[in-house]
PDB file of N, CA and C in Angstrom:
ATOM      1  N   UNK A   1      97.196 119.115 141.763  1.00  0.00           N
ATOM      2  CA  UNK A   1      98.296 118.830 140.875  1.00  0.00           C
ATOM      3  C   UNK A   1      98.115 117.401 140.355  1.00  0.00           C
ATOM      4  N   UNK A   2      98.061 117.155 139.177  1.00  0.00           N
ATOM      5  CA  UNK A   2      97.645 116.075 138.224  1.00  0.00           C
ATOM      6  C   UNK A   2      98.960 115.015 138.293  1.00  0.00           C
ATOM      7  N   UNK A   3      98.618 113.588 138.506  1.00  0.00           N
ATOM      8  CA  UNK A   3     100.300 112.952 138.603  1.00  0.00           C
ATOM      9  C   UNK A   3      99.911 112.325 137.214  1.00  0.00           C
ATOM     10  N   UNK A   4     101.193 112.332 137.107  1.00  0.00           N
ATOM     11  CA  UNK A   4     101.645 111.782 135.915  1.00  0.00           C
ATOM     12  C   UNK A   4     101.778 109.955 135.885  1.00  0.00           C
ATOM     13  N   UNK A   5     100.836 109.385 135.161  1.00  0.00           N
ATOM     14  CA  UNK A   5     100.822 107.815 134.911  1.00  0.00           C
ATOM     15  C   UNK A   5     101.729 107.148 134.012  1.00  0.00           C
ATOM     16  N   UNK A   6     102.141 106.457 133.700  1.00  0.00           N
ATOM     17  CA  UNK A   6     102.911 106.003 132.760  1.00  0.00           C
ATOM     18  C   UNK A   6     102.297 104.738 132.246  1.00  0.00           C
ATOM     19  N   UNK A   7     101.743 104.675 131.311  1.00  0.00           N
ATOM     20  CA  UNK A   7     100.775 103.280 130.389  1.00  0.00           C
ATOM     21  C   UNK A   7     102.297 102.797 129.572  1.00  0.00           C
ATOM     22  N   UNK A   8     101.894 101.603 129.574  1.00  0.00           N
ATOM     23  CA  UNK A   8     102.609 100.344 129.047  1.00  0.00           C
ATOM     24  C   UNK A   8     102.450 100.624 127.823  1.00  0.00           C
ATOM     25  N   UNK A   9     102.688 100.469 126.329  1.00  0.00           N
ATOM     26  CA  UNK A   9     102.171 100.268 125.209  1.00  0.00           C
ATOM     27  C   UNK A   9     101.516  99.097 125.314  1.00  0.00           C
ATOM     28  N   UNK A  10     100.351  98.922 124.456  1.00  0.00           N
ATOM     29  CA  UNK A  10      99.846  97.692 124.399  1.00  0.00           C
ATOM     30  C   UNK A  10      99.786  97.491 123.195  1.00  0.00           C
ATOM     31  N   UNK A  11      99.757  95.952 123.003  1.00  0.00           N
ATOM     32  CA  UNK A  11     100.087  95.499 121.805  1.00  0.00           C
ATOM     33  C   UNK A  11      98.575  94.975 120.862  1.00  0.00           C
ATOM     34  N   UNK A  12      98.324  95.424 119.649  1.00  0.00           N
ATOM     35  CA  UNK A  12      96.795  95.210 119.489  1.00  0.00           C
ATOM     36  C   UNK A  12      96.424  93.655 120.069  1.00  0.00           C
ATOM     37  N   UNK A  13      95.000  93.492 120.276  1.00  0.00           N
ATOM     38  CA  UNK A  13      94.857  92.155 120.048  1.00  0.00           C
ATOM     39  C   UNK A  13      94.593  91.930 118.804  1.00  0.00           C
ATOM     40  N   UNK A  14      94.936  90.430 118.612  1.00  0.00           N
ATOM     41  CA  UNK A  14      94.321  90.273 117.482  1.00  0.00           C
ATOM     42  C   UNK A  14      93.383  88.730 117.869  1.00  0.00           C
ATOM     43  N   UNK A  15      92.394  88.409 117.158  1.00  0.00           N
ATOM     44  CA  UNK A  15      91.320  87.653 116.950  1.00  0.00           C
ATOM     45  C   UNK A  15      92.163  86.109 116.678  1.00  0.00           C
ATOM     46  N   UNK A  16      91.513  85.585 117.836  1.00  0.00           N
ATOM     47  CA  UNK A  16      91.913  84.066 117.957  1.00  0.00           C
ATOM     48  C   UNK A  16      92.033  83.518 116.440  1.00  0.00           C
ATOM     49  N   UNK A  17      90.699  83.505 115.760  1.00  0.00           N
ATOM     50  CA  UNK A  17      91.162  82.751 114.498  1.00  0.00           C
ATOM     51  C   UNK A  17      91.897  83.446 113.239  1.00  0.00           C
ATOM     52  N   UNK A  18      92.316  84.988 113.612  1.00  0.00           N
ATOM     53  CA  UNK A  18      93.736  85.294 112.538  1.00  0.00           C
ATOM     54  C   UNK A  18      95.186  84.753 113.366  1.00  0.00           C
ATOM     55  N   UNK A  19      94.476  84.454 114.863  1.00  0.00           N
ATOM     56  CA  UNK A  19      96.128  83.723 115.027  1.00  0.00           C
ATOM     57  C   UNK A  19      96.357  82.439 114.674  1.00  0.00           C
ATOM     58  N   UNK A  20      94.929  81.604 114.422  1.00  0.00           N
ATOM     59  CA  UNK A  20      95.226  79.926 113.767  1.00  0.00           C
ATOM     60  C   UNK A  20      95.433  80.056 112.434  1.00  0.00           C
ATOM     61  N   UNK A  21      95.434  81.333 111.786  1.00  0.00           N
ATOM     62  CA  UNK A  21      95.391  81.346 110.308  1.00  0.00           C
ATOM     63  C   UNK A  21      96.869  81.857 110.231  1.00  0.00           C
ATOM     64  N   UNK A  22      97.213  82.271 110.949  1.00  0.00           N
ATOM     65  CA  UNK A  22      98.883  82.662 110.857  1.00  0.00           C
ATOM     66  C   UNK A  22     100.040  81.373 111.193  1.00  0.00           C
ATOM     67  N   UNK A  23      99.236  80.780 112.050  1.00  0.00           N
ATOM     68  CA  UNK A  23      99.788  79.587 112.632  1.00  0.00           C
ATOM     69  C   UNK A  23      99.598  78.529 111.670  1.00  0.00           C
ATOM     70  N   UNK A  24      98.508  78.595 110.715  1.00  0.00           N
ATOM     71  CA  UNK A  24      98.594  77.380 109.366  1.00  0.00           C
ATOM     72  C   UNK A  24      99.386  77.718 108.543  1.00  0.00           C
ATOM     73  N   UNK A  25      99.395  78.686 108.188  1.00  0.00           N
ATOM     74  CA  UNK A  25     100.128  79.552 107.443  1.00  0.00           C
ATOM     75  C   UNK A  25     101.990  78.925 107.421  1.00  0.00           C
ATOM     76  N   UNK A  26     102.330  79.998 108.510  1.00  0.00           N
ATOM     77  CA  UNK A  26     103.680  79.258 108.991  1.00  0.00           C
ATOM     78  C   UNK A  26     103.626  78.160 109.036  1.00  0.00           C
ATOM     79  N   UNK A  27     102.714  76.934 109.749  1.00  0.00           N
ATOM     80  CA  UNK A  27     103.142  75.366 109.099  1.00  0.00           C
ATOM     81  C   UNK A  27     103.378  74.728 108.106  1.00  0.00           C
ATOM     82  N   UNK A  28     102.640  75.738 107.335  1.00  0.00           N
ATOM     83  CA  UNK A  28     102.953  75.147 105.751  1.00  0.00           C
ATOM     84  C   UNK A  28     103.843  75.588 105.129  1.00  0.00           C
ATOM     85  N   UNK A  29     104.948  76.567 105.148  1.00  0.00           N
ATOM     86  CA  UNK A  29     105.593  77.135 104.712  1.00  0.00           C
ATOM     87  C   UNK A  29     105.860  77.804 104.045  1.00  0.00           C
ATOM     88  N   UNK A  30     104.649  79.133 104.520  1.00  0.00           N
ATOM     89  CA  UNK A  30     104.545  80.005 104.374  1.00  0.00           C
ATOM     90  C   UNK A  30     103.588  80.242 103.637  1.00  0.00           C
ATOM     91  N   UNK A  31     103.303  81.848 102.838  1.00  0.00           N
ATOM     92  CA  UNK A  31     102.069  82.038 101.985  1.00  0.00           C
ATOM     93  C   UNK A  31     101.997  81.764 100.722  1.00  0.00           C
ATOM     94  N   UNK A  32     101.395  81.308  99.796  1.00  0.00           N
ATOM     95  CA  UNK A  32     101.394  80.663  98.289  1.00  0.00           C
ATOM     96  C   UNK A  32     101.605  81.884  97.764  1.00  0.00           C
ATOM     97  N   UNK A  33     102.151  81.516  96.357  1.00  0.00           N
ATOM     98  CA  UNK A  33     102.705  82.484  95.588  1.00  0.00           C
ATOM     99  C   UNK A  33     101.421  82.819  94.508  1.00  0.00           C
ATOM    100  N   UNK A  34     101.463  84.375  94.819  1.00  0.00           N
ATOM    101  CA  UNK A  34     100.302  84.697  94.067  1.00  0.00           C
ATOM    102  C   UNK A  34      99.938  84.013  92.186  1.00  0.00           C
ATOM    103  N   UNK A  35      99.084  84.654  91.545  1.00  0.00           N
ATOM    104  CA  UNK A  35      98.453  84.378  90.368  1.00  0.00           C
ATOM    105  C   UNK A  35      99.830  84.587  89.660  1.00  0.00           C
ATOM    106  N   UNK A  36     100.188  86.340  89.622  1.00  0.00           N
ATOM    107  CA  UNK A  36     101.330  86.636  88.943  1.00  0.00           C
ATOM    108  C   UNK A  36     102.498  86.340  89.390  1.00  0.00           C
ATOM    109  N   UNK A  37     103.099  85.670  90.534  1.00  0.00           N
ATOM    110  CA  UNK A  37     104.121  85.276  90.600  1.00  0.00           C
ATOM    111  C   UNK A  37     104.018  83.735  89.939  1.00  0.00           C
ATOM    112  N   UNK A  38     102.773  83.199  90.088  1.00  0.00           N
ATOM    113  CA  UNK A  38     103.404  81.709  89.428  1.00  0.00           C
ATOM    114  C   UNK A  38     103.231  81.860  87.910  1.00  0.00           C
ATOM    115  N   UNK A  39     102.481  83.062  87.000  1.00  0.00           N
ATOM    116  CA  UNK A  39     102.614  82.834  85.704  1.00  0.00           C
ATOM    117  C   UNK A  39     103.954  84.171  85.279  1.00  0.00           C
ATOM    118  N   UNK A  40     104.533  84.712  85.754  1.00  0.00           N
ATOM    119  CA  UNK A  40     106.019  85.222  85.701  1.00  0.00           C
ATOM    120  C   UNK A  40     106.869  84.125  85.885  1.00  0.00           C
ATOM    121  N   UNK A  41     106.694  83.451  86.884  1.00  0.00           N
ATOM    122  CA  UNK A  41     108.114  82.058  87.102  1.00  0.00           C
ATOM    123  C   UNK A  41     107.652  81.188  85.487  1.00  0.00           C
ATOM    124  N   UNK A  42     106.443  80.835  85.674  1.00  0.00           N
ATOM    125  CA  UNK A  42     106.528  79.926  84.252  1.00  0.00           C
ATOM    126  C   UNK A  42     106.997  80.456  82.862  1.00  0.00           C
ATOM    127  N   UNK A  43     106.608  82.045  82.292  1.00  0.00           N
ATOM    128  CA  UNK A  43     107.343  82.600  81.820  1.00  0.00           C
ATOM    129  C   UNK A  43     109.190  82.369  81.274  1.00  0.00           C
ATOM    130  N   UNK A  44     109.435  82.798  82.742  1.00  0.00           N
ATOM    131  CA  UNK A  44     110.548  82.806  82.820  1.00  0.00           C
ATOM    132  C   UNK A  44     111.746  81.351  82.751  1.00  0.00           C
ATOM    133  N   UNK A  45     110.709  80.626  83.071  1.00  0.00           N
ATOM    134  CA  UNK A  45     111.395  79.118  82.945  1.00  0.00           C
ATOM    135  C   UNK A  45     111.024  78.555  81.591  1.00  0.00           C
ATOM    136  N   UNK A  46     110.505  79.074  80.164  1.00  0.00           N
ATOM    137  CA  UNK A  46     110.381  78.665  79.243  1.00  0.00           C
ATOM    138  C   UNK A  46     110.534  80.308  78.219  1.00  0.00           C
ATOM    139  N   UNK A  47     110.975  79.559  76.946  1.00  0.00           N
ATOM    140  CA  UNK A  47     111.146  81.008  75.778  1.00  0.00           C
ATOM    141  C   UNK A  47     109.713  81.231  75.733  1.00  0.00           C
ATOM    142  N   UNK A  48     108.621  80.798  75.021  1.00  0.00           N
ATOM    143  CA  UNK A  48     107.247  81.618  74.917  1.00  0.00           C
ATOM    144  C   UNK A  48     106.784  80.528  75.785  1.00  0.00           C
ATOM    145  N   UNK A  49     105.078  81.461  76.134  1.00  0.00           N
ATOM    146  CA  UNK A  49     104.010  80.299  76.360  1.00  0.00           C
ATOM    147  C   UNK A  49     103.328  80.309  75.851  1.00  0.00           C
ATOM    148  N   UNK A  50     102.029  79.366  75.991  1.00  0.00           N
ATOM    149  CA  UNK A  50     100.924  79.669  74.746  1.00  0.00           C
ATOM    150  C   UNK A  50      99.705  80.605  76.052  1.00  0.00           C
ATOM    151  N   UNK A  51      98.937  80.551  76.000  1.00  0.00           N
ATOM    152  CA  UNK A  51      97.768  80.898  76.651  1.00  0.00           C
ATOM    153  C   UNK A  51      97.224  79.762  77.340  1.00  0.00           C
ATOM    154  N   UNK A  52      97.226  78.673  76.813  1.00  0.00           N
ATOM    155  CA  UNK A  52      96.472  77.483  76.979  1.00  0.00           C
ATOM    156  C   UNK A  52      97.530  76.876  78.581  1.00  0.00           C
ATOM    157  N   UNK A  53      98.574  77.277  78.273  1.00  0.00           N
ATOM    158  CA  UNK A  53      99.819  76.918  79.780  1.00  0.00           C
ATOM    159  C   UNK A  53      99.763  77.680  80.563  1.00  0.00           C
ATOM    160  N   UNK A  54      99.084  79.011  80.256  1.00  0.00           N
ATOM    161  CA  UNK A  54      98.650  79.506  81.977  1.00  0.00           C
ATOM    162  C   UNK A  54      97.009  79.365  81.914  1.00  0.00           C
ATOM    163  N   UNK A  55      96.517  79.018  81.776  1.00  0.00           N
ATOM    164  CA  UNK A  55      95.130  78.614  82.099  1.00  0.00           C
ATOM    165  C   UNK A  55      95.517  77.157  82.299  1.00  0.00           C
ATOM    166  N   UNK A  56      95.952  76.828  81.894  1.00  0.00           N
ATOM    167  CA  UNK A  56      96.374  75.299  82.341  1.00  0.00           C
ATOM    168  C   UNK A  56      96.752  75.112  84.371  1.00  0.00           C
ATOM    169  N   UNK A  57      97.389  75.877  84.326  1.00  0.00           N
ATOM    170  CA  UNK A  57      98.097  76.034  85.705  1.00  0.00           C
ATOM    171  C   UNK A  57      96.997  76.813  86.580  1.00  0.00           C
ATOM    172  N   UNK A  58      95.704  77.138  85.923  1.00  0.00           N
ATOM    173  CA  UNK A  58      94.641  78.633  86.576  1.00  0.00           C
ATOM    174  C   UNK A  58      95.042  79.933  87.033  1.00  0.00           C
ATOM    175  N   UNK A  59      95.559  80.783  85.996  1.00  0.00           N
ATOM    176  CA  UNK A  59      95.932  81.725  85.776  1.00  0.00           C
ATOM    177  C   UNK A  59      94.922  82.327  84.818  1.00  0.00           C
ATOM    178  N   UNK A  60      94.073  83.104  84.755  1.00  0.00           N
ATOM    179  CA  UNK A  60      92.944  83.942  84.023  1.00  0.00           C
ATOM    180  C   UNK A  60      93.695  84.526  83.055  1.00  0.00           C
ATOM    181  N   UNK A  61      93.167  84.694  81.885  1.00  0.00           N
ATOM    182  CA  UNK A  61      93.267  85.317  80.594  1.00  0.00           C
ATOM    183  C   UNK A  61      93.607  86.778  81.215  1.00  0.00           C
ATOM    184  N   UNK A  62      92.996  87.512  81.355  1.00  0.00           N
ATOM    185  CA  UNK A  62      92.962  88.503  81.553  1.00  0.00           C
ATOM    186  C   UNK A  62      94.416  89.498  81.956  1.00  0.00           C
ATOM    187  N   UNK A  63      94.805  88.338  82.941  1.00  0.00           N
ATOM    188  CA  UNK A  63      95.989  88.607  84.111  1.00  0.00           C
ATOM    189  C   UNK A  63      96.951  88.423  82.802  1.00  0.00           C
ATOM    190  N   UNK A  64      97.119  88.290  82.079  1.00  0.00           N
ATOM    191  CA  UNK A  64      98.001  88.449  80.839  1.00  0.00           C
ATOM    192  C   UNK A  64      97.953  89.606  80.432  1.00  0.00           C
ATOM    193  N   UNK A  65      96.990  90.079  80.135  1.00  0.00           N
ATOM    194  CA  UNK A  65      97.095  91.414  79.497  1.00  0.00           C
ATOM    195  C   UNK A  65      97.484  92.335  80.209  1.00  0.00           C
ATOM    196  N   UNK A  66      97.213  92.349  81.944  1.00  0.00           N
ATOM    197  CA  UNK A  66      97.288  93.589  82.833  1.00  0.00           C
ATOM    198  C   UNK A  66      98.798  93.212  83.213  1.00  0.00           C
ATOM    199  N   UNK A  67      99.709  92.216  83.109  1.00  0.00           N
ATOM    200  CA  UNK A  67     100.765  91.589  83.212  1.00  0.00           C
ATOM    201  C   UNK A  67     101.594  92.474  81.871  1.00  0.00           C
ATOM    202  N   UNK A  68     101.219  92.291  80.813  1.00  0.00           N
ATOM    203  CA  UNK A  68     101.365  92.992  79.628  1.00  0.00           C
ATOM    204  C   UNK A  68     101.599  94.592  79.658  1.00  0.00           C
ATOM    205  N   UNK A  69     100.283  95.258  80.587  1.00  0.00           N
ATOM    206  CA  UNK A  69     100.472  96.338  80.051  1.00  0.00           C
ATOM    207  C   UNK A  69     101.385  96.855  81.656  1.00  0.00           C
ATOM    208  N   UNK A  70     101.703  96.182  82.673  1.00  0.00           N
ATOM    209  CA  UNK A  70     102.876  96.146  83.749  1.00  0.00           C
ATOM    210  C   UNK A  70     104.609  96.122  83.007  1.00  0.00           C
ATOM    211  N   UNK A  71     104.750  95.170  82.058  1.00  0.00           N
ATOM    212  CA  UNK A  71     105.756  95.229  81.924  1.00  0.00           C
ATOM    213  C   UNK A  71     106.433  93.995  82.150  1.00  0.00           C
ATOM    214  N   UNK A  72     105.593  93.440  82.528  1.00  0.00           N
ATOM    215  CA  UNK A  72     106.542  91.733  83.087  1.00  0.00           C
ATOM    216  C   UNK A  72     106.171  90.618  81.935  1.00  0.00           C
ATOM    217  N   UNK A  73     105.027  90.840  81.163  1.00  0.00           N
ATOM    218  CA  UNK A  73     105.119  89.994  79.936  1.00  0.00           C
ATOM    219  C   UNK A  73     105.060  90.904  78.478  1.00  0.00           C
ATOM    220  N   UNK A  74     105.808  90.138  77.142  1.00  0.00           N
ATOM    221  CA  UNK A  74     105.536  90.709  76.309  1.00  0.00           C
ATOM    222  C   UNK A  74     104.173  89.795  75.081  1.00  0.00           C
ATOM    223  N   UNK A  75     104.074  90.276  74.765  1.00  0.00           N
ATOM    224  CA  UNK A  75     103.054  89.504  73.392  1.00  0.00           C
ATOM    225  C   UNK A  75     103.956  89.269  72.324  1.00  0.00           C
ATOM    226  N   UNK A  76     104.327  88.062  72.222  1.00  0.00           N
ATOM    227  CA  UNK A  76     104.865  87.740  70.886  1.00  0.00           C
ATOM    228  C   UNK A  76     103.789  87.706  69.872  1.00  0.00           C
ATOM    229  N   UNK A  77     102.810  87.107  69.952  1.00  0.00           N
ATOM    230  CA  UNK A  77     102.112  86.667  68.635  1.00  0.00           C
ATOM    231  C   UNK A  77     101.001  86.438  69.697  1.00  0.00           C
ATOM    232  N   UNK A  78      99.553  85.974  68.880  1.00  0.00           N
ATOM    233  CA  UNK A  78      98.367  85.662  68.658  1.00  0.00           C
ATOM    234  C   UNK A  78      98.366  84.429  69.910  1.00  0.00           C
ATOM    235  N   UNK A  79      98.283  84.821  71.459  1.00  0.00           N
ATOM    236  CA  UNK A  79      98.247  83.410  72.296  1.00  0.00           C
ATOM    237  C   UNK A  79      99.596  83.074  72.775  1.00  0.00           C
ATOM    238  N   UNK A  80     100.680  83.902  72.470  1.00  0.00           N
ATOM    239  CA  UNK A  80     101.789  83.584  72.865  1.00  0.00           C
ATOM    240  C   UNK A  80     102.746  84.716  73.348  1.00  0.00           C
ATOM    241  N   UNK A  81     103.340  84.508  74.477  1.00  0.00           N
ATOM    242  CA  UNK A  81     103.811  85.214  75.434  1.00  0.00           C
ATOM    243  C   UNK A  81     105.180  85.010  75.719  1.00  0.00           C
ATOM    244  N   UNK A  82     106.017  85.790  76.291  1.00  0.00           N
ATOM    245  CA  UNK A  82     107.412  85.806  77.169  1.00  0.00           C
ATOM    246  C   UNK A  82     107.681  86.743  78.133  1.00  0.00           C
ATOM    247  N   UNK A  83     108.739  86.579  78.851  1.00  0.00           N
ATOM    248  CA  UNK A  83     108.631  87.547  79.740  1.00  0.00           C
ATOM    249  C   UNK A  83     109.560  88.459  79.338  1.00  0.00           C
ATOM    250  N   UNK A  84     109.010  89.825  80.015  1.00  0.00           N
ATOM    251  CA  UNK A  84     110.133  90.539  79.407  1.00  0.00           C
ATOM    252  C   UNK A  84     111.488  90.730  80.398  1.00  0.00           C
ATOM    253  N   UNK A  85     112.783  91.162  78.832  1.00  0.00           N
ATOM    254  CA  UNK A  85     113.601  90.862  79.307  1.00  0.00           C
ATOM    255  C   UNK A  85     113.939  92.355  80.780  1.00  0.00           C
ATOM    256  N   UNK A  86     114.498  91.972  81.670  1.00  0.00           N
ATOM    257  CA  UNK A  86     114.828  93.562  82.617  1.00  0.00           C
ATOM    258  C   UNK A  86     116.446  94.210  82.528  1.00  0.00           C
ATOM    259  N   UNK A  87     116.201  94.728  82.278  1.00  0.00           N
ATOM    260  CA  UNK A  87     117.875  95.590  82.753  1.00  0.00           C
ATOM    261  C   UNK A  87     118.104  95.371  84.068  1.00  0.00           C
ATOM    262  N   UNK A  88     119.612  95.244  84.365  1.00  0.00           N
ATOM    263  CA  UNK A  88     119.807  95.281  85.771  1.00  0.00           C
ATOM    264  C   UNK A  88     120.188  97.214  85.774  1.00  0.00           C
ATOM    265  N   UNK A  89     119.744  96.916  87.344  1.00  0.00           N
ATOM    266  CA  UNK A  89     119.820  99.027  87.422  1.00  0.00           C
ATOM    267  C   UNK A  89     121.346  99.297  88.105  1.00  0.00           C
TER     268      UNK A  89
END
């Protein structure tokens, strides 16, 4: 007759240096705000931008357009941008 054991859950390990990287992390206060969150806030804190103000800040060309076809920026004109406006739901 087989007895029955009872195991602890164990909790994964994790790797000494993702715990100093969690631990810098939290000292600094917390994780940086991605590509598209800092060219949405700038957006949003001015009526247009040009192109030249998020590459200014290092934000890639590109991330405009895929930002664009998301929904969070619109194309005013030739290099110039806003954010779009949202409905509340």
């Amino acid at each position: 007759m087989p007895i029955a054991v009872e195991r602890s859950p164990q909790l994964a390990t994790r790797r000494k240096r993702d715990r100093d990287r969690e631990e810098r992390i939290r000292q600094a206060g917390g994780p940086k705000p991605s590509l598209r969150e800092k060219a949405y806030a700038l957006a949003r804190e001015r009526a247009t931008v040009k192109t030249r103000d998020f590459t200014a800040i290092g934000i890639p060309r590109h991330y405009l357009a895929w930002m664009c076809e998301e929904g969070l920026l619109v194309k005013v004109g030739y290099g110039f941008y806003r954010a779009a406006d949202r409905e509340a739901a």
